[in-house]
Each structure stands twice: as structure tokens, then as C-alpha cells.
PDB file of N, CA and C in Angstrom:
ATOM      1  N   UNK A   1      63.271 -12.177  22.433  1.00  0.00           N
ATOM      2  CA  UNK A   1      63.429 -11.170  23.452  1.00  0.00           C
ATOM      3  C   UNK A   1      62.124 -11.004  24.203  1.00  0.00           C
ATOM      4  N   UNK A   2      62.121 -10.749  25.356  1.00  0.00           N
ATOM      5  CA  UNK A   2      60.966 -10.296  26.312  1.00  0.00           C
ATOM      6  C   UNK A   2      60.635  -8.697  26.101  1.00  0.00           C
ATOM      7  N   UNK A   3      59.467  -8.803  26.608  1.00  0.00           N
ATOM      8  CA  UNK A   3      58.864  -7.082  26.756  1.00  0.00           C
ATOM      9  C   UNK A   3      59.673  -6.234  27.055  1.00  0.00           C
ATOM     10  N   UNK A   4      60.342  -6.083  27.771  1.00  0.00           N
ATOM     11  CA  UNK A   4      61.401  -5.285  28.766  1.00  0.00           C
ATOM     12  C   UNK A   4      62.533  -5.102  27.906  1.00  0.00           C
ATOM     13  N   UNK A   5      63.169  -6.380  27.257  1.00  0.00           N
ATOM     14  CA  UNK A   5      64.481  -6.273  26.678  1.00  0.00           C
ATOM     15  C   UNK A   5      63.820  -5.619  25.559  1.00  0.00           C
ATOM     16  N   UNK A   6      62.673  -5.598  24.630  1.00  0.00           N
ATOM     17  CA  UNK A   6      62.349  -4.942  23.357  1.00  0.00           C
ATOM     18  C   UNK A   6      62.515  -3.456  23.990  1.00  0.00           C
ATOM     19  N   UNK A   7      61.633  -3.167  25.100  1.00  0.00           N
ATOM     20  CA  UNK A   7      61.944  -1.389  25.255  1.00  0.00           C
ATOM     21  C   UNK A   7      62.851  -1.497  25.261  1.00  0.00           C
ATOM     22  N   UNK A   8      64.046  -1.585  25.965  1.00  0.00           N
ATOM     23  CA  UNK A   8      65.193  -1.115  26.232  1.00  0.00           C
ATOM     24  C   UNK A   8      65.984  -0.913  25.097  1.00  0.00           C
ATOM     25  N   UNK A   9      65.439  -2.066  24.378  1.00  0.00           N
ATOM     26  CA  UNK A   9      66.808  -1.895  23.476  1.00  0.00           C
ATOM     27  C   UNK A   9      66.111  -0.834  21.973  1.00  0.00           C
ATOM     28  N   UNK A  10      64.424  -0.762  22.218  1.00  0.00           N
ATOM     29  CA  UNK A  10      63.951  -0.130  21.357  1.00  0.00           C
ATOM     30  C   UNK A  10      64.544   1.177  22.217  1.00  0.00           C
ATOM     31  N   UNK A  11      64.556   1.837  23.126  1.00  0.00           N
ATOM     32  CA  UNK A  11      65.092   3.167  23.469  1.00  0.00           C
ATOM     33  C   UNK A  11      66.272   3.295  23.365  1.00  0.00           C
ATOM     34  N   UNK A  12      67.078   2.678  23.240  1.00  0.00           N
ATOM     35  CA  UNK A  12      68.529   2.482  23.172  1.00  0.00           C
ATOM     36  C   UNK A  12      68.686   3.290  21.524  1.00  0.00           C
ATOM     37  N   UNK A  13      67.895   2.481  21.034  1.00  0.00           N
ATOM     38  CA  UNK A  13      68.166   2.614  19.160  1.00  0.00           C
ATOM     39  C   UNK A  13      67.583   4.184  19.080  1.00  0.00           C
ATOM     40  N   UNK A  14      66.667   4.441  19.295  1.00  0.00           N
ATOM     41  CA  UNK A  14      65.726   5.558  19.815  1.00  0.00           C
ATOM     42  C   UNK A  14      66.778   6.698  19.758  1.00  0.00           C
ATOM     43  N   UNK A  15      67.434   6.768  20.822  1.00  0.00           N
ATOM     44  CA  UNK A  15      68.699   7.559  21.518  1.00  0.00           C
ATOM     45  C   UNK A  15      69.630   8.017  20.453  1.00  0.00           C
ATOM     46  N   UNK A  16      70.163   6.968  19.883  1.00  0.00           N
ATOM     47  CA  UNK A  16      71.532   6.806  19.150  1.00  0.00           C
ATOM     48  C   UNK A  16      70.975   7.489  17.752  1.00  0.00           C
ATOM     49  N   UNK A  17      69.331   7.061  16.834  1.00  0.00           N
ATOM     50  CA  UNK A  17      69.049   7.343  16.126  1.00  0.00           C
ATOM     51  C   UNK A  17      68.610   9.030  16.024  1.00  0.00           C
ATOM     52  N   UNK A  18      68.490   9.419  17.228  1.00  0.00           N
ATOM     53  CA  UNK A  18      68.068  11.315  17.470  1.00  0.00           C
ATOM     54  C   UNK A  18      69.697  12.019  17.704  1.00  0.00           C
ATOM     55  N   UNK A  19      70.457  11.119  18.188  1.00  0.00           N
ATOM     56  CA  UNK A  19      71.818  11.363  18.159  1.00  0.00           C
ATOM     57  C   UNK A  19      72.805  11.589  16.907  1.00  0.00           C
ATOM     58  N   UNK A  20      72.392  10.472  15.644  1.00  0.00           N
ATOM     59  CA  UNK A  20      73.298  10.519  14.726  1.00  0.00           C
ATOM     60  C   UNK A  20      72.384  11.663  13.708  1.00  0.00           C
ATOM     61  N   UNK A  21      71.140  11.573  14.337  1.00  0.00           N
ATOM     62  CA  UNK A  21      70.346  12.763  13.256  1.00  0.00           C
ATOM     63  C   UNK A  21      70.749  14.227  13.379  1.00  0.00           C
ATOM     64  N   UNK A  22      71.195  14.599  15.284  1.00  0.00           N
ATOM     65  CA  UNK A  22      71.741  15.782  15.103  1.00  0.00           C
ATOM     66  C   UNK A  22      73.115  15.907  14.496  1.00  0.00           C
ATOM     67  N   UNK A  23      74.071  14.809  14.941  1.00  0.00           N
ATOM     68  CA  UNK A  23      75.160  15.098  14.150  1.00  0.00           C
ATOM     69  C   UNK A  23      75.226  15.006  12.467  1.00  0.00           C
ATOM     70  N   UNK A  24      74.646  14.269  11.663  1.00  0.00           N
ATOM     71  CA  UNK A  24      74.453  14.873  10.577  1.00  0.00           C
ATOM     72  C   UNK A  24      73.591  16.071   9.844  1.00  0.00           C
ATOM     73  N   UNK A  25      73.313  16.224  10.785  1.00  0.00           N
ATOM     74  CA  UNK A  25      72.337  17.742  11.153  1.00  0.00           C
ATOM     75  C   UNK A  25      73.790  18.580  10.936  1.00  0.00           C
ATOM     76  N   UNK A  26      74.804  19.280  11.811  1.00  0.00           N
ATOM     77  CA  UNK A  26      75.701  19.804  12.311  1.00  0.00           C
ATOM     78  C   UNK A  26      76.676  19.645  11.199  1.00  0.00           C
ATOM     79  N   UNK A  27      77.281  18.586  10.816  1.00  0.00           N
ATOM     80  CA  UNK A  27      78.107  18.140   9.754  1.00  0.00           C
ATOM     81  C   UNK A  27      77.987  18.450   8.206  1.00  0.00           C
ATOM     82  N   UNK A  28      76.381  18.601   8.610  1.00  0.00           N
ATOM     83  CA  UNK A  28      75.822  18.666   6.961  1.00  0.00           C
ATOM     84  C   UNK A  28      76.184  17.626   6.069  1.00  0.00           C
ATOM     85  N   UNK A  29      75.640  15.963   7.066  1.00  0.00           N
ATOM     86  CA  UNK A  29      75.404  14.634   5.690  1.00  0.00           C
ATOM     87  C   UNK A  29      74.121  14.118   5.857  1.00  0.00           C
ATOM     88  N   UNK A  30      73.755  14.171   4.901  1.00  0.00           N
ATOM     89  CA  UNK A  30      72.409  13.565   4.479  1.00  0.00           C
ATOM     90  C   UNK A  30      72.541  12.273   4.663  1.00  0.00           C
ATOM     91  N   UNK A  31      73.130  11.505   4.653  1.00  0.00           N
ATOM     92  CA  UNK A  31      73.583   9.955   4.986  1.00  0.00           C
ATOM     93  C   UNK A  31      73.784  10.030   6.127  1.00  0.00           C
ATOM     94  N   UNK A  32      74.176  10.517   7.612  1.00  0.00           N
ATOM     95  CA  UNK A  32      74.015  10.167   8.582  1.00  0.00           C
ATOM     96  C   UNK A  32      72.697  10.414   8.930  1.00  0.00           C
ATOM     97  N   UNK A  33      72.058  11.547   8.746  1.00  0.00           N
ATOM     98  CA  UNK A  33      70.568  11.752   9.057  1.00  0.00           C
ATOM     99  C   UNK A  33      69.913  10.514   8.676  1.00  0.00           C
ATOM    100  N   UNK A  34      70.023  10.455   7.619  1.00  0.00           N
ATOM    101  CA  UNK A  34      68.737   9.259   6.883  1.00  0.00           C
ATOM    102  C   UNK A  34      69.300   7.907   8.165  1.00  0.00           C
ATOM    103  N   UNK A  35      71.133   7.518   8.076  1.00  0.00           N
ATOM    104  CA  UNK A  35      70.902   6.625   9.073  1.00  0.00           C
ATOM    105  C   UNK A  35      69.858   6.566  10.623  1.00  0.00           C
ATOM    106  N   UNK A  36      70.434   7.757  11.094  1.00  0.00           N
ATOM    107  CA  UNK A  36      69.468   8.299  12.302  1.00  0.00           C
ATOM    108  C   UNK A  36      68.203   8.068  12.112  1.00  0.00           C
ATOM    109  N   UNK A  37      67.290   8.551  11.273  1.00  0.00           N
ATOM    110  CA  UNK A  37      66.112   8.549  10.945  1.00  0.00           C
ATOM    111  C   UNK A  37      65.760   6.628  11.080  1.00  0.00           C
ATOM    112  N   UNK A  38      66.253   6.089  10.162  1.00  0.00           N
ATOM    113  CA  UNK A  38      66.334   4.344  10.216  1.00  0.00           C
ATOM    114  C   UNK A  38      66.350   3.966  11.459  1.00  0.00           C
ATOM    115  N   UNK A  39      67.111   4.705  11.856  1.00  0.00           N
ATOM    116  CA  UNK A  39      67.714   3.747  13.783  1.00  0.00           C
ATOM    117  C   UNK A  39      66.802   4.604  14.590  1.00  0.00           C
ATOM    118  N   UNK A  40      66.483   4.996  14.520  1.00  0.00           N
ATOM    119  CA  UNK A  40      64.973   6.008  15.211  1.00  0.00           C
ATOM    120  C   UNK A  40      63.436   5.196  15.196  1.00  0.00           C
ATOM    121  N   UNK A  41      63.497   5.017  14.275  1.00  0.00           N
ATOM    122  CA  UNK A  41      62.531   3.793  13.550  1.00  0.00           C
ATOM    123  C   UNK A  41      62.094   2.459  14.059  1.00  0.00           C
ATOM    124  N   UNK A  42      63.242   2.484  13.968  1.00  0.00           N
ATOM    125  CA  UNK A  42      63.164   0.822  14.146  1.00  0.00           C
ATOM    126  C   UNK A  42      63.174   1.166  15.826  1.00  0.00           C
ATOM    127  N   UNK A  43      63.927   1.397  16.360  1.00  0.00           N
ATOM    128  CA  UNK A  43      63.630   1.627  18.003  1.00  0.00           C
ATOM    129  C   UNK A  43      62.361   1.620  18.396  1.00  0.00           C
ATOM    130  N   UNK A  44      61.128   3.107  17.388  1.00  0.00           N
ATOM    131  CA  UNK A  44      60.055   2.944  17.696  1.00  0.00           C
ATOM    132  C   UNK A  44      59.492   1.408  17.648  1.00  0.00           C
ATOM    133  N   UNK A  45      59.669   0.543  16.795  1.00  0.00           N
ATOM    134  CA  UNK A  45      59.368  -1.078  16.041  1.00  0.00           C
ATOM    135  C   UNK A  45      59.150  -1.485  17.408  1.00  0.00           C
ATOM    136  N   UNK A  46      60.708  -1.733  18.025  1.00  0.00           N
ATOM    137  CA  UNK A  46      61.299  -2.334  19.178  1.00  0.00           C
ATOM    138  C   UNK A  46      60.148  -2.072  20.342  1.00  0.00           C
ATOM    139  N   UNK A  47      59.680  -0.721  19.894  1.00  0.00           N
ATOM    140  CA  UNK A  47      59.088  -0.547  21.696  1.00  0.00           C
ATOM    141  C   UNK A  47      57.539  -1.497  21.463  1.00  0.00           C
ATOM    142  N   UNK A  48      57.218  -0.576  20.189  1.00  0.00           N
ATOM    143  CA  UNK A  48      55.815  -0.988  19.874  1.00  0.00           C
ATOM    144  C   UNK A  48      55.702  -2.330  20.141  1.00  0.00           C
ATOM    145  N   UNK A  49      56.794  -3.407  19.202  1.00  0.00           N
ATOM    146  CA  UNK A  49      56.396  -4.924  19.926  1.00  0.00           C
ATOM    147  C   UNK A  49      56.722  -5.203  21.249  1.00  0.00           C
ATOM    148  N   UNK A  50      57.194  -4.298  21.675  1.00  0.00           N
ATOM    149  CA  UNK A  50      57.594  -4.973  23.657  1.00  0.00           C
ATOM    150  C   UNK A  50      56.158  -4.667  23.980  1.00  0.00           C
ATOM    151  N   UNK A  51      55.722  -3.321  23.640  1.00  0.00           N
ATOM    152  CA  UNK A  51      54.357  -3.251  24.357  1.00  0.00           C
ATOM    153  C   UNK A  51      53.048  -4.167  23.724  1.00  0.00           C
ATOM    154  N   UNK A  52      53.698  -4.939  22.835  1.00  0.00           N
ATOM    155  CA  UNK A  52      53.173  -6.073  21.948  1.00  0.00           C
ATOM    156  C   UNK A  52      52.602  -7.213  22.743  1.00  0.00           C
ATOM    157  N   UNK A  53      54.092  -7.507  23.221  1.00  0.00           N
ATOM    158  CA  UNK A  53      54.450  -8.561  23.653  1.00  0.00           C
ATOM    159  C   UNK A  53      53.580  -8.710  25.324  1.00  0.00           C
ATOM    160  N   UNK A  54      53.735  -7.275  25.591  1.00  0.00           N
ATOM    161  CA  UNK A  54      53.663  -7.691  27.428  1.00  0.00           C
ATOM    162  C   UNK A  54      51.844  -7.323  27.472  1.00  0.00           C
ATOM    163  N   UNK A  55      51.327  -6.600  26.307  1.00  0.00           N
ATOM    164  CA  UNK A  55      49.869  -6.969  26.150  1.00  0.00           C
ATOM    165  C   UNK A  55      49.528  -8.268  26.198  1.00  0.00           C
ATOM    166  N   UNK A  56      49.899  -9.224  25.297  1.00  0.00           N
ATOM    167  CA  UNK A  56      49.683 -10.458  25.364  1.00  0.00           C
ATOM    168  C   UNK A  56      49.618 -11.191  26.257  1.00  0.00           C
ATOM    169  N   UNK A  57      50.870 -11.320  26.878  1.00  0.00           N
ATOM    170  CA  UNK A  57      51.352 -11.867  28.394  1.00  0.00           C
ATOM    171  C   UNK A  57      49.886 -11.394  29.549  1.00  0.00           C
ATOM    172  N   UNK A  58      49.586 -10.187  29.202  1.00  0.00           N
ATOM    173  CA  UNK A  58      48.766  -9.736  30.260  1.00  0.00           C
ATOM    174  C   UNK A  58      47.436 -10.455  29.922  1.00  0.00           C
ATOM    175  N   UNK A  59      47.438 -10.688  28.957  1.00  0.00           N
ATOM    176  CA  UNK A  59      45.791 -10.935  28.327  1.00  0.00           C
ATOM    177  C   UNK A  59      46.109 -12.262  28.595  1.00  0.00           C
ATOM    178  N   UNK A  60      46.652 -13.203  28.694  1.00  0.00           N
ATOM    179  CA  UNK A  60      46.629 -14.456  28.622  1.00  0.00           C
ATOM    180  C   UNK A  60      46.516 -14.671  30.157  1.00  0.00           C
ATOM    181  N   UNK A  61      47.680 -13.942  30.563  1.00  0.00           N
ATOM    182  CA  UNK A  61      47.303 -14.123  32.095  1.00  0.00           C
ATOM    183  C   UNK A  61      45.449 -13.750  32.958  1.00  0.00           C
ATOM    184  N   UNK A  62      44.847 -13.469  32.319  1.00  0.00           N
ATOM    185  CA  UNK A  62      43.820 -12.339  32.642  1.00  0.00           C
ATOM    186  C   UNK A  62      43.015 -13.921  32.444  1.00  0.00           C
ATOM    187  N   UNK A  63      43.049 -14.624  30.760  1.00  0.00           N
ATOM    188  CA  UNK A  63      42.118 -15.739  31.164  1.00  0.00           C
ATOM    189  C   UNK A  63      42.520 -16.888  31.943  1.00  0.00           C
ATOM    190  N   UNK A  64      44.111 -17.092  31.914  1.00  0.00           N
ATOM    191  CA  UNK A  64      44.442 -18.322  32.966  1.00  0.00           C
ATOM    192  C   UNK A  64      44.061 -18.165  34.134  1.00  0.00           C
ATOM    193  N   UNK A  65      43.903 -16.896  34.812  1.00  0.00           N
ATOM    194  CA  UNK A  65      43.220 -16.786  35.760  1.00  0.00           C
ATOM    195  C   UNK A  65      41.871 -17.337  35.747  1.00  0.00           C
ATOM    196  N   UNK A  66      41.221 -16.061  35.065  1.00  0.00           N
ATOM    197  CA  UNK A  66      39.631 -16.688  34.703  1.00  0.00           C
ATOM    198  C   UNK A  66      39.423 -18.335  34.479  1.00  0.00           C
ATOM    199  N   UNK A  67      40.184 -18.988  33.753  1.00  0.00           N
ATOM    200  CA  UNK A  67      39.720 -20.491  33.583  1.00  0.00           C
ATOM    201  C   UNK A  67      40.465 -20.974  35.211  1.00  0.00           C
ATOM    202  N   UNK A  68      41.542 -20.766  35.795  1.00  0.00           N
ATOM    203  CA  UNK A  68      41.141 -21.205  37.034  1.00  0.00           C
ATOM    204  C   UNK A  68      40.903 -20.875  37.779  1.00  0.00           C
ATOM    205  N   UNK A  69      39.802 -19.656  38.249  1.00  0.00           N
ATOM    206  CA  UNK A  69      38.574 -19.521  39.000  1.00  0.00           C
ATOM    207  C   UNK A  69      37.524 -20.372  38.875  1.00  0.00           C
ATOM    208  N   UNK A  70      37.153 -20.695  37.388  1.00  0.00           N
ATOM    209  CA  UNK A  70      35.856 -21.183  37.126  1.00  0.00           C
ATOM    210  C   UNK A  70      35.830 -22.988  37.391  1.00  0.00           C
ATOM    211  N   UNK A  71      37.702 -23.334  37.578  1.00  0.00           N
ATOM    212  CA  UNK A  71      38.006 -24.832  37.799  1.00  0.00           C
ATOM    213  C   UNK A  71      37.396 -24.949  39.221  1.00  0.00           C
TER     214      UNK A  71
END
């Protein structure tokens, strides 16, 4: 996956995981929360490596430049 598709789909999970936390919030199950909590999680994962990913991309781009200036 690319930078972009990791956020998205890390906010996506994000969403659904603050979502199933209130409804087992409301319901009163400890098993949907804990799911929520998991899928909350991992969303954060998702974003952290997109912003992983598009650091990299940037940094690499930063010396391909630099090495062809100096060509």
C-alpha cells in the first residue's frame, strides 16, 4: 500500500474502532469494546506507517535531487 492508502484506511479502522467502543460502551460488552479498542489501534499502526512511508519517499526524493544537482 502507498502513504495515502495507509491513512485512509488507517482512519477508516480509526472510525469503526471509536464506533464499536461506544456501542459496547451502551450495550454493556466488554468484547465489543476490547474489539474497538484493537481496531482503534491498529488504524493508529496504519497511519503511523503511511506517515512512514511518505517520510521516506520524501527523504529519498530530497537526495535524488541533491545527487542530480551535483551531476
Amino acid at each position: 500500500m502507498g502513504s495515502t492508502t495507509d491513512k485512509a484506511a488507517g482512519l477508516g479502522n480509526e472510525a469503526m474502532g471509536n464506533i464499536k467502543q461506544g456501542i459496547g460502551k451502551v450495550v454493556g460488552s466488554d468484547k465489543m469494546r476490547a474489539e474497538g479498542m484493537a481496531q482503534e489501534a491498529k488504524g493508529e499502526a496504519q497511519q503511523a506507517m503511511g506517515d512512514a512511508k511518505a517520510g521516506a519517499k520524501n527523504m529519498a526524493d530530497k537526495i535524488s535531487d541533491t545527487a542530480n544537482k551535483k551531476l
